[in-house]
Protein backbone atom coordinates (compact mmCIF):
# COMPACT_ATOMS: atom_id res chain seq x y z
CA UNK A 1 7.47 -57.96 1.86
CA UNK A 2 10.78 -58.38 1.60
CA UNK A 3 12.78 -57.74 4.85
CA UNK A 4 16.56 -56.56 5.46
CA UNK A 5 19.26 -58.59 8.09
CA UNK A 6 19.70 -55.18 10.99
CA UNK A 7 23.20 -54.43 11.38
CA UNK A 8 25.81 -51.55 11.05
CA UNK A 9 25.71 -50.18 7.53
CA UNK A 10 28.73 -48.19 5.66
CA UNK A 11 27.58 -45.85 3.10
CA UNK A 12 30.17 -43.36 1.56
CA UNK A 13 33.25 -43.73 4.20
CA UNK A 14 30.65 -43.05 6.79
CA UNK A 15 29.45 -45.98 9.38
CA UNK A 16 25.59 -45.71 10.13
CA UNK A 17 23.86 -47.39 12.55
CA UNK A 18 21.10 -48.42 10.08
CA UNK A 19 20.20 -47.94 6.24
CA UNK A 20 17.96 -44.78 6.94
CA UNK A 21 19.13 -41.22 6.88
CA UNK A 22 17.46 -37.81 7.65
CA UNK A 23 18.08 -35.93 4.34
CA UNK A 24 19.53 -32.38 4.36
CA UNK A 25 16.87 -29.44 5.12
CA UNK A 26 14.58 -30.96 7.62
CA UNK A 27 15.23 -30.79 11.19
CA UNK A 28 18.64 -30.11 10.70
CA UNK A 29 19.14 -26.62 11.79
CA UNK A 30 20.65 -27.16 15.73
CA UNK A 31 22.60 -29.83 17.34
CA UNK A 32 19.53 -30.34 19.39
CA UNK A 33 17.20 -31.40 16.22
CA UNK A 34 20.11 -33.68 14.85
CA UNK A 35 20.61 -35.66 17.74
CA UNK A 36 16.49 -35.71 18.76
CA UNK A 37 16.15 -37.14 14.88
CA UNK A 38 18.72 -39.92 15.85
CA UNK A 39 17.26 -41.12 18.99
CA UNK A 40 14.06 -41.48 16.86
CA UNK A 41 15.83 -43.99 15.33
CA UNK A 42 17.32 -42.62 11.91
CA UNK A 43 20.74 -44.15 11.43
CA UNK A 44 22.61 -40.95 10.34
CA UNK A 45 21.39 -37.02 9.77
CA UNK A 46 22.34 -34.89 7.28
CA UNK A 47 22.77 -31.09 8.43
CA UNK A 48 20.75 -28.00 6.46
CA UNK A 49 22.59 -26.68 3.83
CA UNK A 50 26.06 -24.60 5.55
CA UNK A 51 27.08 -21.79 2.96
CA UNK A 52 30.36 -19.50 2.98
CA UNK A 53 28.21 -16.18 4.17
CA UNK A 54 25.04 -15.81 6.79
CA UNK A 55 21.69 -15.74 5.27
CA UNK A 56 18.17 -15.12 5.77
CA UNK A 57 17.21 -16.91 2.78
CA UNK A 58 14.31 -15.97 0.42
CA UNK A 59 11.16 -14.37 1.27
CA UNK A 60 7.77 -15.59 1.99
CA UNK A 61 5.34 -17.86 1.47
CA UNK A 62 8.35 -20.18 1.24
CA UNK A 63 6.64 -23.60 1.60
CA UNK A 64 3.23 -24.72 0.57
CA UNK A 65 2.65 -28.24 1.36
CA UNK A 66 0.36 -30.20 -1.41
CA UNK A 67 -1.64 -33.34 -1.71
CA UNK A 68 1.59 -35.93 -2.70
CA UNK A 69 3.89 -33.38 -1.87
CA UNK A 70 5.62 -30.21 -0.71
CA UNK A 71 6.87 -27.36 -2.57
CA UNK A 72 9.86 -25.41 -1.09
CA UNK A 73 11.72 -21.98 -2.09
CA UNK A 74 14.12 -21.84 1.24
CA UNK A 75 16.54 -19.64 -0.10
CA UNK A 76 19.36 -21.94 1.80
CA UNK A 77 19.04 -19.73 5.22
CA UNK A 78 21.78 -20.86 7.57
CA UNK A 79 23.67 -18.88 10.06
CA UNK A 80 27.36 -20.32 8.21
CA UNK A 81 30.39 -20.63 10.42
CA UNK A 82 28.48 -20.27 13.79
CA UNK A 83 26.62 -23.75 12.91
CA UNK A 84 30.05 -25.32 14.12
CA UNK A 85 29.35 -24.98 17.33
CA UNK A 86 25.92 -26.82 17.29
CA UNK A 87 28.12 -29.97 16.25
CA UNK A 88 30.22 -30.15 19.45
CA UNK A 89 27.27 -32.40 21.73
CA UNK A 90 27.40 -34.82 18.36
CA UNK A 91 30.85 -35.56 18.31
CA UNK A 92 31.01 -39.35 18.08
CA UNK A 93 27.60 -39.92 16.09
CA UNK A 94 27.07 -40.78 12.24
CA UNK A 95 26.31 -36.58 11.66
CA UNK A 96 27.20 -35.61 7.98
CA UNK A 97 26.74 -31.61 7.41
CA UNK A 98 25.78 -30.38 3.76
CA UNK A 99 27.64 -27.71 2.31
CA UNK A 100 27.43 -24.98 -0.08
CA UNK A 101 29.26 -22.20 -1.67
CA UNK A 102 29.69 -20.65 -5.23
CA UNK A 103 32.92 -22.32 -6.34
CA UNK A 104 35.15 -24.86 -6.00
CA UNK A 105 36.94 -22.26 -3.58
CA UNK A 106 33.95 -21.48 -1.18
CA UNK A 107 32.42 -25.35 -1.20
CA UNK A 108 36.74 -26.08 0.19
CA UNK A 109 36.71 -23.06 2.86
CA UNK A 110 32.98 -24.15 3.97
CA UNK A 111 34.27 -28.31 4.18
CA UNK A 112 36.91 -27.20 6.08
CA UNK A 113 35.24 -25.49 9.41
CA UNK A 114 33.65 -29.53 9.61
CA UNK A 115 36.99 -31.61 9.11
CA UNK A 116 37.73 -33.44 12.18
CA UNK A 117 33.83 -32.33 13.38
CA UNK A 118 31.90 -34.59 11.46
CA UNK A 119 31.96 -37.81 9.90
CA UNK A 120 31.60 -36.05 6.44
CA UNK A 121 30.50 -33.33 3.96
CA UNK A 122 27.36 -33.59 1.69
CA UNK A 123 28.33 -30.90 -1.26
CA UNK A 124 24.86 -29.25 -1.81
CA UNK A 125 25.02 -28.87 -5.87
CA UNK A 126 21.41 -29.48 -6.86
CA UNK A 127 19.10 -27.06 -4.82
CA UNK A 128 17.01 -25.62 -7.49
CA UNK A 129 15.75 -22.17 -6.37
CA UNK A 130 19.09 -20.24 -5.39
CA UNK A 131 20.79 -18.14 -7.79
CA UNK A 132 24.22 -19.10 -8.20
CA UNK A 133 24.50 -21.81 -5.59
CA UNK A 134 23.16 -25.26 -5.88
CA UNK A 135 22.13 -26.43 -9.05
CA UNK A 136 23.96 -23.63 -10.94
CA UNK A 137 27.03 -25.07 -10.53
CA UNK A 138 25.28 -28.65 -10.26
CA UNK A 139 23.88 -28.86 -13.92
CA UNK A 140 27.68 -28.71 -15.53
CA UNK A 141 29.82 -31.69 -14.92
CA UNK A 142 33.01 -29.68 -15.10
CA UNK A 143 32.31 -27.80 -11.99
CA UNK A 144 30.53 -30.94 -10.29
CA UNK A 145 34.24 -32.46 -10.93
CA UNK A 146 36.09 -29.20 -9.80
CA UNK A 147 33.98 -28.20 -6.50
CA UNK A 148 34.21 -32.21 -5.66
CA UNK A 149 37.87 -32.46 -6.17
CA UNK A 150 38.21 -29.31 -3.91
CA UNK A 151 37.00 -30.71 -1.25
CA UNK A 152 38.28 -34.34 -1.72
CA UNK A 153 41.47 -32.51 -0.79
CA UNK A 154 40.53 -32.25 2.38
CA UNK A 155 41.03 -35.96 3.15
CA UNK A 156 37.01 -35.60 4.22
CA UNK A 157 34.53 -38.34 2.77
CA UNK A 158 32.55 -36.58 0.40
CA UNK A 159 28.98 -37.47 -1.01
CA UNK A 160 27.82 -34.96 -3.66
CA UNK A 161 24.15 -34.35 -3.88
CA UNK A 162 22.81 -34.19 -7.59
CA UNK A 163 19.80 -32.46 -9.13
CA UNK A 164 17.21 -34.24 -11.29
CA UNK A 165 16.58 -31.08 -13.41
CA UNK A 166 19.42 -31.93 -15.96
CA UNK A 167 19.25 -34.00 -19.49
CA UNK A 168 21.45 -36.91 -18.52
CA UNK A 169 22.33 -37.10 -14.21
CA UNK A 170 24.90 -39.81 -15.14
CA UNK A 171 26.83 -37.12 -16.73
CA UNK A 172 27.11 -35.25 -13.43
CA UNK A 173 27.38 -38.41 -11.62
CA UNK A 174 30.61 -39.72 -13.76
CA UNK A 175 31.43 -36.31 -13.05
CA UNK A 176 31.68 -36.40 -8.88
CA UNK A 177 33.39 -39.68 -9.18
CA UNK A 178 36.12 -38.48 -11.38
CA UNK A 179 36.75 -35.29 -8.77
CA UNK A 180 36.65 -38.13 -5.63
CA UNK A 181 32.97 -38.33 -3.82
CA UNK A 182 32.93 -41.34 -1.92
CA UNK A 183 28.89 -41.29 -2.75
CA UNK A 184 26.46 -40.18 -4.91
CA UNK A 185 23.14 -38.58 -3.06
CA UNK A 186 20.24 -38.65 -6.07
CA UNK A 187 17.57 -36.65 -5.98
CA UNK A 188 17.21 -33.54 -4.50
CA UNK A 189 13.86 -31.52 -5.14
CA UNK A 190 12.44 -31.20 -8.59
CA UNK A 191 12.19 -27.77 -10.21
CA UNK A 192 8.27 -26.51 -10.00
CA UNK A 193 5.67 -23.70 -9.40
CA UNK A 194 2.20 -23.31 -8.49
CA UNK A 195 0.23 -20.18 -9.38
CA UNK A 196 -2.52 -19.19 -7.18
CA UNK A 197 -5.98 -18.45 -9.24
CA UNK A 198 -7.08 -16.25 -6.83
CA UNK A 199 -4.64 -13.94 -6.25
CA UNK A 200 -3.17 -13.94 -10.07
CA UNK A 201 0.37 -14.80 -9.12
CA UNK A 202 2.68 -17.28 -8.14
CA UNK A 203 2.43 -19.10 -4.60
CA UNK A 204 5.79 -18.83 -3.34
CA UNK A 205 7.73 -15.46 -2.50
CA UNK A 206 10.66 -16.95 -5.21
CA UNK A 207 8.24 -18.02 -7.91
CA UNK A 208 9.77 -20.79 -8.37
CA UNK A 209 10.55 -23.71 -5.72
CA UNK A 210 11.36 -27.44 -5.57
CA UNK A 211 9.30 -30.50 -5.40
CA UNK A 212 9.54 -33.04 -2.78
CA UNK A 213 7.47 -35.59 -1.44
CA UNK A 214 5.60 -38.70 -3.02
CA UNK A 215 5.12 -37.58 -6.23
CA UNK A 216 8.54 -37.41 -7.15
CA UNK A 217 9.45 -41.14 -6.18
CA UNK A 218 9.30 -42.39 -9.18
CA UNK A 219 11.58 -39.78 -10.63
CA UNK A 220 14.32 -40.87 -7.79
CA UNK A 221 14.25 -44.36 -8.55
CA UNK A 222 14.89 -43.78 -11.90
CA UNK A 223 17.44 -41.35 -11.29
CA UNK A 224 19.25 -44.23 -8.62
CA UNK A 225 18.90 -46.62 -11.38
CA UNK A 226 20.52 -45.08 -14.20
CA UNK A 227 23.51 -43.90 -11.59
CA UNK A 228 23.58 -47.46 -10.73
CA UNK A 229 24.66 -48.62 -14.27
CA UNK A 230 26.80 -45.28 -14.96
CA UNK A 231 28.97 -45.07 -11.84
CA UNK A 232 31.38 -47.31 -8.85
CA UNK A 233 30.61 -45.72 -6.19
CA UNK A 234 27.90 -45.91 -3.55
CA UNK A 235 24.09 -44.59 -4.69
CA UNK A 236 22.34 -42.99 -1.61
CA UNK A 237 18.47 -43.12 -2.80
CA UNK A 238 16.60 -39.86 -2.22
CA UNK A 239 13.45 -38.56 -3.09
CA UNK A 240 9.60 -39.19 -1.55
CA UNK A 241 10.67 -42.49 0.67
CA UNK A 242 8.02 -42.34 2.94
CA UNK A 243 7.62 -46.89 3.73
CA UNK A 244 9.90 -49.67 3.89
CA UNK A 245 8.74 -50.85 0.53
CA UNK A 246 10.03 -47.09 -0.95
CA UNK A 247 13.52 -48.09 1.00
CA UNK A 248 13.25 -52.01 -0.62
CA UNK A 249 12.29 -50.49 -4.12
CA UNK A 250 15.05 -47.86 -4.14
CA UNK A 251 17.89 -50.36 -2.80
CA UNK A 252 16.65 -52.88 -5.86
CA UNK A 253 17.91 -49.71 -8.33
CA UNK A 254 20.78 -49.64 -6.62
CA UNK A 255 20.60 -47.71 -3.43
CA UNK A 256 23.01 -48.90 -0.52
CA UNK A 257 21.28 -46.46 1.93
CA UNK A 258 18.22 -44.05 1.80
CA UNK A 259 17.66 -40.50 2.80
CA UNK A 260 14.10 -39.06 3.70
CA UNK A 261 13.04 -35.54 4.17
CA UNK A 262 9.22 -34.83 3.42
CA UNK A 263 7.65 -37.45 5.18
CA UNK A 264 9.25 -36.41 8.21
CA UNK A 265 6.74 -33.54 8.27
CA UNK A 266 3.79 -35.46 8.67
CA UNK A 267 5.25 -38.57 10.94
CA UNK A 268 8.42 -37.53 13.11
CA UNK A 269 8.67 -41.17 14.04
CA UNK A 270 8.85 -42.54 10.41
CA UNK A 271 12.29 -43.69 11.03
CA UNK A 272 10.98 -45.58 13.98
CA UNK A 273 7.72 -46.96 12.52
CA UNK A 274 9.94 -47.71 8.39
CA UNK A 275 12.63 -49.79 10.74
CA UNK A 276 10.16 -51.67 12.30
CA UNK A 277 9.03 -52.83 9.15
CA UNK A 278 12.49 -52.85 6.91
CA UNK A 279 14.32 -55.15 10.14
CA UNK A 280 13.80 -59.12 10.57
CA UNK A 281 16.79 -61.95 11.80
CA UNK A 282 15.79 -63.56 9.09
CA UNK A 283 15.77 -60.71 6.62
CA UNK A 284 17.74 -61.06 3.54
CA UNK A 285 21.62 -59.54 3.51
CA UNK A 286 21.43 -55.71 1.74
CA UNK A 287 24.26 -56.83 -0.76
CA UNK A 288 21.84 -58.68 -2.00
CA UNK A 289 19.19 -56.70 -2.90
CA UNK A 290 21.43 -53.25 -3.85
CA UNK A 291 21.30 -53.53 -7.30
CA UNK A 292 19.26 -56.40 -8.20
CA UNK A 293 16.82 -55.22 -10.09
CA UNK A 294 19.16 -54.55 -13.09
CA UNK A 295 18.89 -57.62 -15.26
């Protein structure tokens, strides 16, 4: 298998102390998680999802985990402003905290409590079970554009997180570079539902969730790909990475780092047991391989 040089990575305006990065909504709700995930050897964390208001997010059954994957329908529950203070042990280490909020307004007042607290924001505009938030304002490229720019502002590296469940993600893509992210984030979940036979009604409390996990690799590498060819700025791959060949595959469409969420559920030490594969001194330099497989 191919193998990667170890060494300090910059992804987005934010240094990293490797090419593997807990994505937003797992293990990411105290200081205490955050920093346990980086002594476990991820190179940055991303924070749960930080929104303008408290809230208890949606009711239950909110997560059914599946053969290939896990379906979620959160709600975005997050305790807002008072998840500053879970930052202040970090200080000094490669955290980036999502964000969310309902317009360009809210995602700028949100960014703001974390300027000068972390290393940068991760604008949340792709979750697909959360009325108004997320994705609703994530499937049209004007307000990708206006919520980015908003918080570009702030002088705060910015990575926007994009949704999958669109016609064309370059669109949206084109879109965050034009308002000032310093990195794309592709995929979050996949829009989806399960019914349950028995019972005669859907699985999750919401209805509807989002798809993570395995099965929706395939859809993320495509998605990195096409962003790849569309955009300038840095790809952050994201989407069922569970091995170092999923980190190899995604940086060959164009990733120059890789988030993963599901398999932490199964394997806390993946970031351990992936770097251990991923890391030789006589593994090949990343430039090299971010990007190559477009020919």
């Amino acid at each position: 298998m191919v193998s990667l040089l170890p060494g300090p990575v910059r992804a987005g305006g934010v240094d990293l102390k490797n090419h593997l990065i807990l994505a937003a909504g797992v293990l990411g709700t105290t200081g205490a998680s955050l920093q346990r995930v980086l002594s476990l050897g991820a190179g940055g964390v991303v924070t749960k999802s930080i929104g303008p208001f408290p809230n208890e997010g949606h009711a239950g059954p909110c997560l059914v985990v599946m053969e290939g994957g896990i379906l979620n329908a959160m709600g975005l529950p997050n305790p807002s402003s008072d998840f500053v203070d879970e930052l202040v042990p970090l200080q000094g280490e490669p955290v980036v905290v999502s964000v969310y909020g309902g317009s360009p307004e809210e995602f700028a007042t949100v960014a703001g409590w974390f300027a000068g607290k972390a290393r940068g924001v991760e604008l949340n505009l792709s979750c697909p079970h959360a009325a108004g938030y997320g994705a609703a304002l994530g499937a049209d490229p004007r307000l990708v554009e206006a919520c980015t720019r908003a918080v570009a502002d702030l002088g705060i590296p910015v990575w926007v997180k994009l949704t999958p469940n669109v016609t064309d993600i370059t669109a949206c893509g084109i879109a965050a570079e034009r308002g000032g992210a310093r990195a794309l984030v592709a995929i979050n979940t996949v829009k989806a539902m399960r019914i349950s036979t028995g019972m005669r009604r859907p699985v999750l409390g919401n209805r509807f969730g989002g798809l993570s996990g395995r099965s929706i690799f395939p859809i993320a590498v495509r998605c990195v790909y096409e962003l790849y060819e569309a955009c300038s700025i840095p790809i952050i791959g994201c989407g069922g990475v569970s091995s170092a060949g999923d980190v190899i595959e995604m940086m060959m469409a164009g990733a120059t780092a890789v988030q993963i969420g599901s398999a932490v559920h199964s394997d806390l030490r993946v970031f351990e047991r992936i770097a251990g594969e991923l890391y030789s001194p006589d593994g090949e330099p990343s430039a090299e391989l971010v990007g190559c497989a477009h020919v």
